[in-house]
N, C-alpha and C. Protein backbone atom coordinates (compact mmCIF):
# COMPACT_ATOMS: atom_id res chain seq x y z
N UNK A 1 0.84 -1.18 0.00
CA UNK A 1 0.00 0.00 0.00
C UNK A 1 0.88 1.24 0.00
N UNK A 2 0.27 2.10 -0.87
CA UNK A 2 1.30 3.18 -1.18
C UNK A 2 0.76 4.46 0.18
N UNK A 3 2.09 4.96 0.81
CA UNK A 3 1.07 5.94 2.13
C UNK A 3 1.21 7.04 1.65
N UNK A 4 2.25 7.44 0.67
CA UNK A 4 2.65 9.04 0.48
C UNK A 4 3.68 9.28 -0.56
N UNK A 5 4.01 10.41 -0.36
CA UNK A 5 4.87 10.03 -1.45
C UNK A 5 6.47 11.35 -1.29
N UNK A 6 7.28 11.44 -1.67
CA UNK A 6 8.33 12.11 -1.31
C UNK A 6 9.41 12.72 -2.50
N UNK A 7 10.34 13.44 -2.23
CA UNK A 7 11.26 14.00 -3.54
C UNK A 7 12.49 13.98 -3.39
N UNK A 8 13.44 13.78 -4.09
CA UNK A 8 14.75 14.04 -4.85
C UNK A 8 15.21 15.58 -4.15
N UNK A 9 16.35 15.58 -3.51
CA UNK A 9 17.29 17.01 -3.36
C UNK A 9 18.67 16.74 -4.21
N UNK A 10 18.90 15.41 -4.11
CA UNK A 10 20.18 15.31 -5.18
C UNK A 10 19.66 13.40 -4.89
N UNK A 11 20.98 13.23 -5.37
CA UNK A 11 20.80 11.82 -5.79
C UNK A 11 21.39 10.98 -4.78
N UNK A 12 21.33 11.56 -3.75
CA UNK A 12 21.41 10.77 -2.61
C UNK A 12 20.71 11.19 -1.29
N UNK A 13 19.42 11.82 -1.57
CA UNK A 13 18.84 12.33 -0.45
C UNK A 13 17.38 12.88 -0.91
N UNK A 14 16.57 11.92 -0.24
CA UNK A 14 15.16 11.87 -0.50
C UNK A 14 13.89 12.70 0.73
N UNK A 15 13.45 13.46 0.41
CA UNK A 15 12.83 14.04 2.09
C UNK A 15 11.05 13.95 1.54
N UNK A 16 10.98 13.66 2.70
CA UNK A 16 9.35 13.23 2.32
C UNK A 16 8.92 13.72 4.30
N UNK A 17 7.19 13.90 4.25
CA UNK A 17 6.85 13.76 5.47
C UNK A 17 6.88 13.03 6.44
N UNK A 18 7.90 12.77 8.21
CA UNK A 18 8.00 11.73 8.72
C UNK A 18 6.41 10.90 9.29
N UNK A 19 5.82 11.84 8.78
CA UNK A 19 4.13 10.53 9.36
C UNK A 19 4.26 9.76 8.34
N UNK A 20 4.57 10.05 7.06
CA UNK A 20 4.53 9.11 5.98
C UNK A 20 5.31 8.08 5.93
N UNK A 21 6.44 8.42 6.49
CA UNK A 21 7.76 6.93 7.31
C UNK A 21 7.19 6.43 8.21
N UNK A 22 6.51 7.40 9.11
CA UNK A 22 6.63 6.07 10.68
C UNK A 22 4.96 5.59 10.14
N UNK A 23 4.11 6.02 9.52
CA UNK A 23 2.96 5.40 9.09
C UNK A 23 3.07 4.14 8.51
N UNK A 24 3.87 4.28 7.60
CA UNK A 24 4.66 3.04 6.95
C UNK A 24 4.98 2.05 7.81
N UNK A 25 5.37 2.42 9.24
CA UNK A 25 5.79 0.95 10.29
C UNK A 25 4.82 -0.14 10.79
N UNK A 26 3.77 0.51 10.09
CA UNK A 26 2.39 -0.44 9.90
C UNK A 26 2.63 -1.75 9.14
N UNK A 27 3.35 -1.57 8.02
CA UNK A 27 3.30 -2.49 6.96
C UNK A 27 4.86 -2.65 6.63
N UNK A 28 5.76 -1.69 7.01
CA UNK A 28 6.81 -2.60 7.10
C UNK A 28 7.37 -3.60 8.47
N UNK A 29 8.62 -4.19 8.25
CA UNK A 29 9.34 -4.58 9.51
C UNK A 29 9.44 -3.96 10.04
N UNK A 30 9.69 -3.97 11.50
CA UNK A 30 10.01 -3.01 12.82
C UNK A 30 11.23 -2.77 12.25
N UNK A 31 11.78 -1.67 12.59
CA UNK A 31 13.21 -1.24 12.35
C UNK A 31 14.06 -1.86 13.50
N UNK A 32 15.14 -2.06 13.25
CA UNK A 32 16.31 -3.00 13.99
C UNK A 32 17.32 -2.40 14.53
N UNK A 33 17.81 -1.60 14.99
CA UNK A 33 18.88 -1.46 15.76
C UNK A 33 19.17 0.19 15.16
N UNK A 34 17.82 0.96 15.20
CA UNK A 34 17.29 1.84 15.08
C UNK A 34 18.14 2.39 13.76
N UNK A 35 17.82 1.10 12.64
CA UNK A 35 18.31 1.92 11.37
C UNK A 35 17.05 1.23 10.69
N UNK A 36 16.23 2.70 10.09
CA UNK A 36 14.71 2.03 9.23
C UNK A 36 15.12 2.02 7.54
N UNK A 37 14.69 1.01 7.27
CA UNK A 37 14.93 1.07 5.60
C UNK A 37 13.64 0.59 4.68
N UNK A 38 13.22 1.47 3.61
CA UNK A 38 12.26 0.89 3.02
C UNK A 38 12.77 1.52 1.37
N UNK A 39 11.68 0.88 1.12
CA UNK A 39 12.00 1.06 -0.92
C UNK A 39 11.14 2.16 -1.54
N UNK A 40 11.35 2.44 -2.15
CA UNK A 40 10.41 3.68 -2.75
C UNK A 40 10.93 3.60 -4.60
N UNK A 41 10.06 4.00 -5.50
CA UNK A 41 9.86 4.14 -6.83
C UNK A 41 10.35 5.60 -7.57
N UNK A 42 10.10 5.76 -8.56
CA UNK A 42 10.59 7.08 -9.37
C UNK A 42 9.75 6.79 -10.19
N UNK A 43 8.34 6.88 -10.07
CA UNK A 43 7.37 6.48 -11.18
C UNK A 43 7.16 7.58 -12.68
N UNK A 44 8.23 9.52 -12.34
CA UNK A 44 7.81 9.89 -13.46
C UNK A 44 9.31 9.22 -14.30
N UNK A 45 10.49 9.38 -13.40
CA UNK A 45 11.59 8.95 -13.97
C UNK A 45 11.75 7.67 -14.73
N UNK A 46 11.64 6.85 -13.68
CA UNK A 46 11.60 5.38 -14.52
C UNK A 46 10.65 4.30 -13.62
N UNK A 47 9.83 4.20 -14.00
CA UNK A 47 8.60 3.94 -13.48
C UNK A 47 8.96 2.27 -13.03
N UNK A 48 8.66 1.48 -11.98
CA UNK A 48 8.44 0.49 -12.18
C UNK A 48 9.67 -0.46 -11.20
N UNK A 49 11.00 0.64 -11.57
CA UNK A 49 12.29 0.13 -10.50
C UNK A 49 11.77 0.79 -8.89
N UNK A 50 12.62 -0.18 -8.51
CA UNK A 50 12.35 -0.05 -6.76
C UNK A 50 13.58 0.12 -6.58
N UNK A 51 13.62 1.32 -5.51
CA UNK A 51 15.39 1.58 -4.97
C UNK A 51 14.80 2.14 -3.11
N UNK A 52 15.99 1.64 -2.59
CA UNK A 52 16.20 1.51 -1.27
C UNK A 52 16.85 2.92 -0.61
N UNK A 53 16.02 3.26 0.74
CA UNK A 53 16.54 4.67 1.37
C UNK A 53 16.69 4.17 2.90
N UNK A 54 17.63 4.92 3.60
CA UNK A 54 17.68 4.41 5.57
C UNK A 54 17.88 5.41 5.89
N UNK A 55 16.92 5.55 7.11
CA UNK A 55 17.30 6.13 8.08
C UNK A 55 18.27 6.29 9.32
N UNK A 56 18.66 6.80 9.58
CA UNK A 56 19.14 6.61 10.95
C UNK A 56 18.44 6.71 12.00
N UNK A 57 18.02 6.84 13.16
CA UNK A 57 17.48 7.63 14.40
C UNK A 57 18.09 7.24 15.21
N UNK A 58 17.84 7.47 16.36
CA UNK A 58 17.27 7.19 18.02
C UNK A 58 16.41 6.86 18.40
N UNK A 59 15.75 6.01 18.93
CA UNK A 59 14.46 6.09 19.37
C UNK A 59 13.48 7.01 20.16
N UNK A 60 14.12 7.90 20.71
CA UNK A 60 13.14 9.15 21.36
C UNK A 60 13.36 9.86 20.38
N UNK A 61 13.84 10.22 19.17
CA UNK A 61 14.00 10.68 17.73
C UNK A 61 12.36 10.56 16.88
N UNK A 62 12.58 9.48 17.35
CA UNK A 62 11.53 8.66 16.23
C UNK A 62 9.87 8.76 17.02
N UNK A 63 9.98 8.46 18.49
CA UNK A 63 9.00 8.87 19.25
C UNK A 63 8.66 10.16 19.02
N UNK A 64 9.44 11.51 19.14
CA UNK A 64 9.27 12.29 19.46
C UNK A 64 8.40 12.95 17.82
N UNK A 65 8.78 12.46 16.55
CA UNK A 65 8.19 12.97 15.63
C UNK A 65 6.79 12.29 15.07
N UNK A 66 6.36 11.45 15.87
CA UNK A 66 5.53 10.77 15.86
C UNK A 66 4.55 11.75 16.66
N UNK A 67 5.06 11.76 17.99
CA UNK A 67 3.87 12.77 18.84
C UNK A 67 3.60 13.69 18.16
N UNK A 68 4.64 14.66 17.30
CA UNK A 68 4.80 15.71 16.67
C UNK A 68 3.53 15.79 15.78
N UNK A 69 3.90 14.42 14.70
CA UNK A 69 3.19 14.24 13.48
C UNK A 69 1.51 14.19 14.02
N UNK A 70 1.49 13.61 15.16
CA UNK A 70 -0.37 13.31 16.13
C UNK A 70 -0.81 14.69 16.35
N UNK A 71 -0.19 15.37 16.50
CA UNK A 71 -0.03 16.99 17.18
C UNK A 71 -0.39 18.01 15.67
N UNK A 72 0.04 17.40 14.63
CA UNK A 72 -0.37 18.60 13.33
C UNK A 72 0.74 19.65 13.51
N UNK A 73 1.64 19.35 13.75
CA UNK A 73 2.86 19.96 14.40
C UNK A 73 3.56 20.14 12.44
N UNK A 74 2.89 20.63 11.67
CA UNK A 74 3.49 20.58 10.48
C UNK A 74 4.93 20.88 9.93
N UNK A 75 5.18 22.21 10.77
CA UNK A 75 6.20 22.70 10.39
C UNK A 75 7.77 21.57 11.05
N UNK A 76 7.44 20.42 11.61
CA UNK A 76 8.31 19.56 12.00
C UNK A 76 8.27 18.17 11.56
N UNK A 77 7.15 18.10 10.59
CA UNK A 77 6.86 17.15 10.01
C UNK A 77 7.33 16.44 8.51
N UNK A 78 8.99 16.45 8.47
CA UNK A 78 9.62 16.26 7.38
C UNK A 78 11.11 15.44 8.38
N UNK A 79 11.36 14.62 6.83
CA UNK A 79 12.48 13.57 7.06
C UNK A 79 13.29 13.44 6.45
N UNK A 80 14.92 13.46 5.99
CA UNK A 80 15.55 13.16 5.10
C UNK A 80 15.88 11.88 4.97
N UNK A 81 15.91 10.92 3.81
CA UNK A 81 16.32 9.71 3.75
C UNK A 81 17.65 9.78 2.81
N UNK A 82 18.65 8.47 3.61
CA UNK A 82 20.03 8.56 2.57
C UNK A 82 19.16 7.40 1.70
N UNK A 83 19.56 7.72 0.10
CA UNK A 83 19.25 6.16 -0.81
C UNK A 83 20.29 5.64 -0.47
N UNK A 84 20.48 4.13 -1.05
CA UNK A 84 21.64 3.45 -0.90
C UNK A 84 22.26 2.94 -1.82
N UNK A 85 21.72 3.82 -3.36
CA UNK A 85 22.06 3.20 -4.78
C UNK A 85 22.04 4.35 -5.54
N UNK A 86 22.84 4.79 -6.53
CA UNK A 86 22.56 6.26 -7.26
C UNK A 86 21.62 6.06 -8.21
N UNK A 87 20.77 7.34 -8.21
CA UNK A 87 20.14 7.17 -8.71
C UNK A 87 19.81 7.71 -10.42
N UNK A 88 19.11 8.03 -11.25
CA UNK A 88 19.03 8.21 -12.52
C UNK A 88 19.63 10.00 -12.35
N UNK A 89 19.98 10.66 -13.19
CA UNK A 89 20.47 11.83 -13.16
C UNK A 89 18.83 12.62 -13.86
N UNK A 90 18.33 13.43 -12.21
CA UNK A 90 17.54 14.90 -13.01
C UNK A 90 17.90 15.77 -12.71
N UNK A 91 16.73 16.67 -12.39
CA UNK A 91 16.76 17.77 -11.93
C UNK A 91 16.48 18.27 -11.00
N UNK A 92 17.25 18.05 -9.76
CA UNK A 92 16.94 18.79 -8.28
C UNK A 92 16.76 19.78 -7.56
N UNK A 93 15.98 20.95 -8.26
CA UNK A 93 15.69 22.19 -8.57
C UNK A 93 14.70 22.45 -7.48
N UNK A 94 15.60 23.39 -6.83
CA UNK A 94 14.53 23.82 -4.99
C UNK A 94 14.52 25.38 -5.38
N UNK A 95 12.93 26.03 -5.07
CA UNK A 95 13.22 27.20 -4.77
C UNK A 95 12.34 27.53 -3.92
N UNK A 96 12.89 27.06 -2.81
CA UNK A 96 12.32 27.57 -1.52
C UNK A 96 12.32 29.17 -1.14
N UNK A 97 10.92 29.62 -1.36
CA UNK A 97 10.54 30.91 -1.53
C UNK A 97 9.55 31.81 0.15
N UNK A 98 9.68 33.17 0.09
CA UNK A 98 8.92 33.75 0.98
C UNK A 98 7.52 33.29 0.79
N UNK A 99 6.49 33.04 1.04
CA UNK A 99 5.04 32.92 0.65
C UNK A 99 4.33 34.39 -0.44
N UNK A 100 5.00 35.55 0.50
CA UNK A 100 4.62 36.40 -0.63
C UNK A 100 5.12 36.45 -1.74
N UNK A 101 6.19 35.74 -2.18
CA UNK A 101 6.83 35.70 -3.48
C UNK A 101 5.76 34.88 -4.13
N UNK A 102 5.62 33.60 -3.96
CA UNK A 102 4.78 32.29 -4.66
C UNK A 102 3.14 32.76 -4.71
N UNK A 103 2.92 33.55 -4.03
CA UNK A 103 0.94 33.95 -4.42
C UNK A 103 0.82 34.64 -5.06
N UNK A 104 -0.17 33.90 -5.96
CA UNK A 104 -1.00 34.15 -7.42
C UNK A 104 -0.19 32.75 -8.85
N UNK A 105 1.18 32.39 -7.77
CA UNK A 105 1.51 31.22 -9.09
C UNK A 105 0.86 30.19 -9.44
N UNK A 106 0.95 29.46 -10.45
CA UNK A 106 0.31 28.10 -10.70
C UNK A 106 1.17 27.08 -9.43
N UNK A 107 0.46 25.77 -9.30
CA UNK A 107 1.43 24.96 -8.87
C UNK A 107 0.96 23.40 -9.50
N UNK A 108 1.83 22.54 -9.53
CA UNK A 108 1.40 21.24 -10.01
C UNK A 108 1.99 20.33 -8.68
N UNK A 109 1.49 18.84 -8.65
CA UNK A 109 1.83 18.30 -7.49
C UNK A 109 1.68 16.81 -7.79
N UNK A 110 1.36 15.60 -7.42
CA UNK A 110 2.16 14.31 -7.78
C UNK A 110 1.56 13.62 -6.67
N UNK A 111 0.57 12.70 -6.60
CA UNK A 111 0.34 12.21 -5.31
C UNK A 111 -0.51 10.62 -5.68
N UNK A 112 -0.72 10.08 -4.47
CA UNK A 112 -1.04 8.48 -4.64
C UNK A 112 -1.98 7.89 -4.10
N UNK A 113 -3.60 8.85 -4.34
CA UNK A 113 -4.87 8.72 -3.34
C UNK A 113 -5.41 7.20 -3.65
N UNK A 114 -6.49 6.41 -2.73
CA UNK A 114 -6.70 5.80 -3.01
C UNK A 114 -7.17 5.47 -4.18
N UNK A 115 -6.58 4.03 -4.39
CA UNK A 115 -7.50 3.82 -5.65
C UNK A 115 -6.47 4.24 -7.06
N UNK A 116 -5.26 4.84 -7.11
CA UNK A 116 -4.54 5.27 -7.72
C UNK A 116 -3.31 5.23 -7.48
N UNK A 117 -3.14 3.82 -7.95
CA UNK A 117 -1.43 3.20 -7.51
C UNK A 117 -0.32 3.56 -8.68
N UNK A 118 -1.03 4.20 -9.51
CA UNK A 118 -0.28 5.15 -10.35
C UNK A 118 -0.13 6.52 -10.50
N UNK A 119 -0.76 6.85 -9.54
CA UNK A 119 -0.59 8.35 -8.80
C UNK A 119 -1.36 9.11 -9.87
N UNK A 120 -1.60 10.51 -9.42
CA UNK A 120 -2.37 11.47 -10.27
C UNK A 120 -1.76 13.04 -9.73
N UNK A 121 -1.72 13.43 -10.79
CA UNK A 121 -1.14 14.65 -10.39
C UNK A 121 -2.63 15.65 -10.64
N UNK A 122 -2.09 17.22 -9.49
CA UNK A 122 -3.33 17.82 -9.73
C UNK A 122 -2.40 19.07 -9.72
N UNK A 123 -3.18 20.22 -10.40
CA UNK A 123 -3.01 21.63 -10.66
C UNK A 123 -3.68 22.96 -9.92
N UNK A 124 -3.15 24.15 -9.98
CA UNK A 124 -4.38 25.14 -9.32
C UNK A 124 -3.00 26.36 -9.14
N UNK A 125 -3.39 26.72 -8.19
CA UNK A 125 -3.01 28.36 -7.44
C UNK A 125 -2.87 28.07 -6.24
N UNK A 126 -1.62 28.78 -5.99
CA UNK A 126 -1.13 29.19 -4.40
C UNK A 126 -1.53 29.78 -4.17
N UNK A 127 -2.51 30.19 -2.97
CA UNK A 127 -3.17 31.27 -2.73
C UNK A 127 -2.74 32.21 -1.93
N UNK A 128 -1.58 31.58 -1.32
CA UNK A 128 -0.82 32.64 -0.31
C UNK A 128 -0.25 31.75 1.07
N UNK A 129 -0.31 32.64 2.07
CA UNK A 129 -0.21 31.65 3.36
C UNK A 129 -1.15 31.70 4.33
N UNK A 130 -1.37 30.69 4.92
CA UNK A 130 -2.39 30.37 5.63
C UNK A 130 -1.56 30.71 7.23
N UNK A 131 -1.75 29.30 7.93
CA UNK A 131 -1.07 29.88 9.57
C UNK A 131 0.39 29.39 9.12
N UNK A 132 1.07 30.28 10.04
CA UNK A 132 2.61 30.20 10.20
C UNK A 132 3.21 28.81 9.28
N UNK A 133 3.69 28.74 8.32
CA UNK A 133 4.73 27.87 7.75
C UNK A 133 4.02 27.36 6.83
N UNK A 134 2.61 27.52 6.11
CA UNK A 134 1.53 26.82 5.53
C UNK A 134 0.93 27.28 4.35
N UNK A 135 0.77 27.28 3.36
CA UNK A 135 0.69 27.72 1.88
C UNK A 135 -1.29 27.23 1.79
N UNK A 136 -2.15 28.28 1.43
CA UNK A 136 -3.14 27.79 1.12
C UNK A 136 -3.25 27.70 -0.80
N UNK A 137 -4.01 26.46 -0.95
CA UNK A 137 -4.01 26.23 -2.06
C UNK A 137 -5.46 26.09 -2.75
N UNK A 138 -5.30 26.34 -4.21
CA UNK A 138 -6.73 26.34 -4.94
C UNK A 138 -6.80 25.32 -5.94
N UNK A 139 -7.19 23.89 -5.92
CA UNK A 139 -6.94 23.39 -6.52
C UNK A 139 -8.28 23.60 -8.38
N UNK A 140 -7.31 23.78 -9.67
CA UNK A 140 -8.23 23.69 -10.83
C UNK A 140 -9.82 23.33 -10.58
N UNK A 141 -10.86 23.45 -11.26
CA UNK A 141 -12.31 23.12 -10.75
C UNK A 141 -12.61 21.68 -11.75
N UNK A 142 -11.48 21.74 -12.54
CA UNK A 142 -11.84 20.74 -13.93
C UNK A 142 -11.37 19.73 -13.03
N UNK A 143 -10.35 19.64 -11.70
CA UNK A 143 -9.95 18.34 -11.70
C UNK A 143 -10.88 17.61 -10.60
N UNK A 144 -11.27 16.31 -10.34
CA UNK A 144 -11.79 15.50 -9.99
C UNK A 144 -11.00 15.21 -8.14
N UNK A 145 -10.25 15.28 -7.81
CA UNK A 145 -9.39 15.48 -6.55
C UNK A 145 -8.61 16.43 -6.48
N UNK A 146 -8.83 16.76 -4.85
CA UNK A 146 -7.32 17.45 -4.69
C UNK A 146 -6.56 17.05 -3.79
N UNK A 147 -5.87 17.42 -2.99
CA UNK A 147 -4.94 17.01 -1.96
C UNK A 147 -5.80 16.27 -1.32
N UNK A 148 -4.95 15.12 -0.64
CA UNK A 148 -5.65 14.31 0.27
C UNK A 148 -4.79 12.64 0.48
N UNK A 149 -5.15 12.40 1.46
CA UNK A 149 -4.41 10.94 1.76
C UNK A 149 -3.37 10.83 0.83
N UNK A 150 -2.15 10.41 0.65
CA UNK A 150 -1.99 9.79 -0.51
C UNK A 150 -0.98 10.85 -1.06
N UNK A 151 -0.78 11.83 -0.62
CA UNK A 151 -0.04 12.94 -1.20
C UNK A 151 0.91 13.51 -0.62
N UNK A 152 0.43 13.13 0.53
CA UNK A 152 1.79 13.78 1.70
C UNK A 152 3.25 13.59 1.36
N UNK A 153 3.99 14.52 1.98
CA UNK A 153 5.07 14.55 0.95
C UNK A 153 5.46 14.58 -0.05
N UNK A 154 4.70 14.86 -1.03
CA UNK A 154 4.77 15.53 -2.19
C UNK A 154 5.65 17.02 -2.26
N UNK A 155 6.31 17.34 -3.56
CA UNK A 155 6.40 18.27 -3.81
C UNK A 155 5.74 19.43 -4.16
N UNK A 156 5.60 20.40 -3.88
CA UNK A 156 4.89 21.27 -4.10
C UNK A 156 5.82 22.10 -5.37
N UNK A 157 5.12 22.18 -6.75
CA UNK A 157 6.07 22.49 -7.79
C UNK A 157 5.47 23.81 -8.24
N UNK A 158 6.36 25.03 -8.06
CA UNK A 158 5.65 25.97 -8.75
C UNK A 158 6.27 26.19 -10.16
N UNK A 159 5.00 26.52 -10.75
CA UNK A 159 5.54 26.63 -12.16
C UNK A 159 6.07 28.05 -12.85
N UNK A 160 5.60 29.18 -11.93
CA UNK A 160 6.45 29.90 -12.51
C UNK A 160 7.87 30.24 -12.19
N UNK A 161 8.18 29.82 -10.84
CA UNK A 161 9.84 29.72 -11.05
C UNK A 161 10.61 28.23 -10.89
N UNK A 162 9.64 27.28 -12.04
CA UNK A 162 10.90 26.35 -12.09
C UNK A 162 11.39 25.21 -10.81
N UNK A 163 10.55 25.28 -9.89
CA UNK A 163 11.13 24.33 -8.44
C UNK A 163 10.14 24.37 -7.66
N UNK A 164 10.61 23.57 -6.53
CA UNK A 164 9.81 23.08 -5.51
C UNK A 164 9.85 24.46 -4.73
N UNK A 165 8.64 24.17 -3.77
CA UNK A 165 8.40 25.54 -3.30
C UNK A 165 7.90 25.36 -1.76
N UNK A 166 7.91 23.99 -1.47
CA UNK A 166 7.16 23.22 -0.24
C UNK A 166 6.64 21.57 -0.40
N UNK A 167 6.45 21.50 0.54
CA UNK A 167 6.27 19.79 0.77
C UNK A 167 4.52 19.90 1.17
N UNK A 168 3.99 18.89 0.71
CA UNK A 168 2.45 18.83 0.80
C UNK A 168 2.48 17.76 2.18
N UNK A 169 1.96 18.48 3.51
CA UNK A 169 2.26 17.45 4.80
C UNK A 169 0.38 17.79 5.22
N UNK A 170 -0.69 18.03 4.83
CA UNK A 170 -2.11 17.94 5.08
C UNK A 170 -2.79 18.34 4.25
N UNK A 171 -3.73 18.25 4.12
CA UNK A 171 -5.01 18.56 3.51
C UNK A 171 -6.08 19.19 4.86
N UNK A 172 -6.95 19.87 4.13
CA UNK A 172 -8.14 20.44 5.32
C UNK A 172 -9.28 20.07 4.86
N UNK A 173 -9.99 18.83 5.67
CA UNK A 173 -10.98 18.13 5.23
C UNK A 173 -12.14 19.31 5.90
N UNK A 174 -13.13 19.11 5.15
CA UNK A 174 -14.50 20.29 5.52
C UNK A 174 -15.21 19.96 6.57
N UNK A 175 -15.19 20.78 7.72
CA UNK A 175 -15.95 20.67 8.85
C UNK A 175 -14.83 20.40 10.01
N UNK A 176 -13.76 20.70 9.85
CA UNK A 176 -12.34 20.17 10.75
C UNK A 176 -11.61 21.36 10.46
């Protein structure tokens, strides 16, 4: 079962949301001697290969981002993973921006909701920022989903300058 999904900073370092790792300890092995390892895909790159990433921790490391992640504690809710194999050569293009820079851009995004083990990407507008560290978004009206399960850790890609611009770590379901 696919829980989320994560990105490329170079070719040896993958960061995705840590609820989306320790969620994962559902369905993987317990981690062993507090080094976690699981496999992950490159489905736009080369679809289909499986390559391997580890963690390191501590265990009050690993506790502690867990409470974090229960807490909506967003702005602490990210993980770097080492791969353990190089990977295909792209483009690792970050432009981690002020919020007032990125509102009014397009953005595109990459995610793995149920029901869609081939992921679906969706489109729209940054609308600005929401509370402290948090980008509100507008997703297109033509598309059929937007953020939700399945997406976390995603990149957040803006299109008018070329890079990532944030990591997709919630959705705001209606009435919550």
């Amino acid at each position: 079962k696919i829980i989320g999904s994560g990105f490329l900073t170079s070719s040896e370092r993958l960061v995705t949301a840590s609820h989306v790792v320790f969620d994962s300890l559902d369905t993987l092995d317990q981690p062993k001697q507090n080094l976690l390892q699981l496999q992950f895909d490159l489905p736009i790159v080369n679809p289909g290969k499986l390559y391997c990433a580890k963690m390191t921790f501590q265990s009050q490391d690993a506790e502690r981002r867990v409470r974090r992640a229960e807490q909506a504690d967003f702005l602490d809710d990210f993980v770097v993973l080492e791969t353990t194999a190089n990977l295909p050569e792209t483009n690792y293009q970050l432009a981690i921006q002020p919020a007032s820079v990125v509102m009014g851009d397009r953005f595109w995004t990459y995610g793995f909701p149920d029901n869609y083990s081939d992921g679906m990407d969706i489109t729209g507008e940054i609308l600005g920022p929401g509370i402290p560290g948090i980008l509100q978004l507008q997703g297109d009206s033509a598309v059929r989903h937007f953020i939700e399960r399945g997406y976390s850790g995603s990149p957040l890609w803006d299109v008018e300058l070329g890079g990532v611009v944030a990591m997709i770590v919630a959705a705001e379901v209606k009435g919550k």
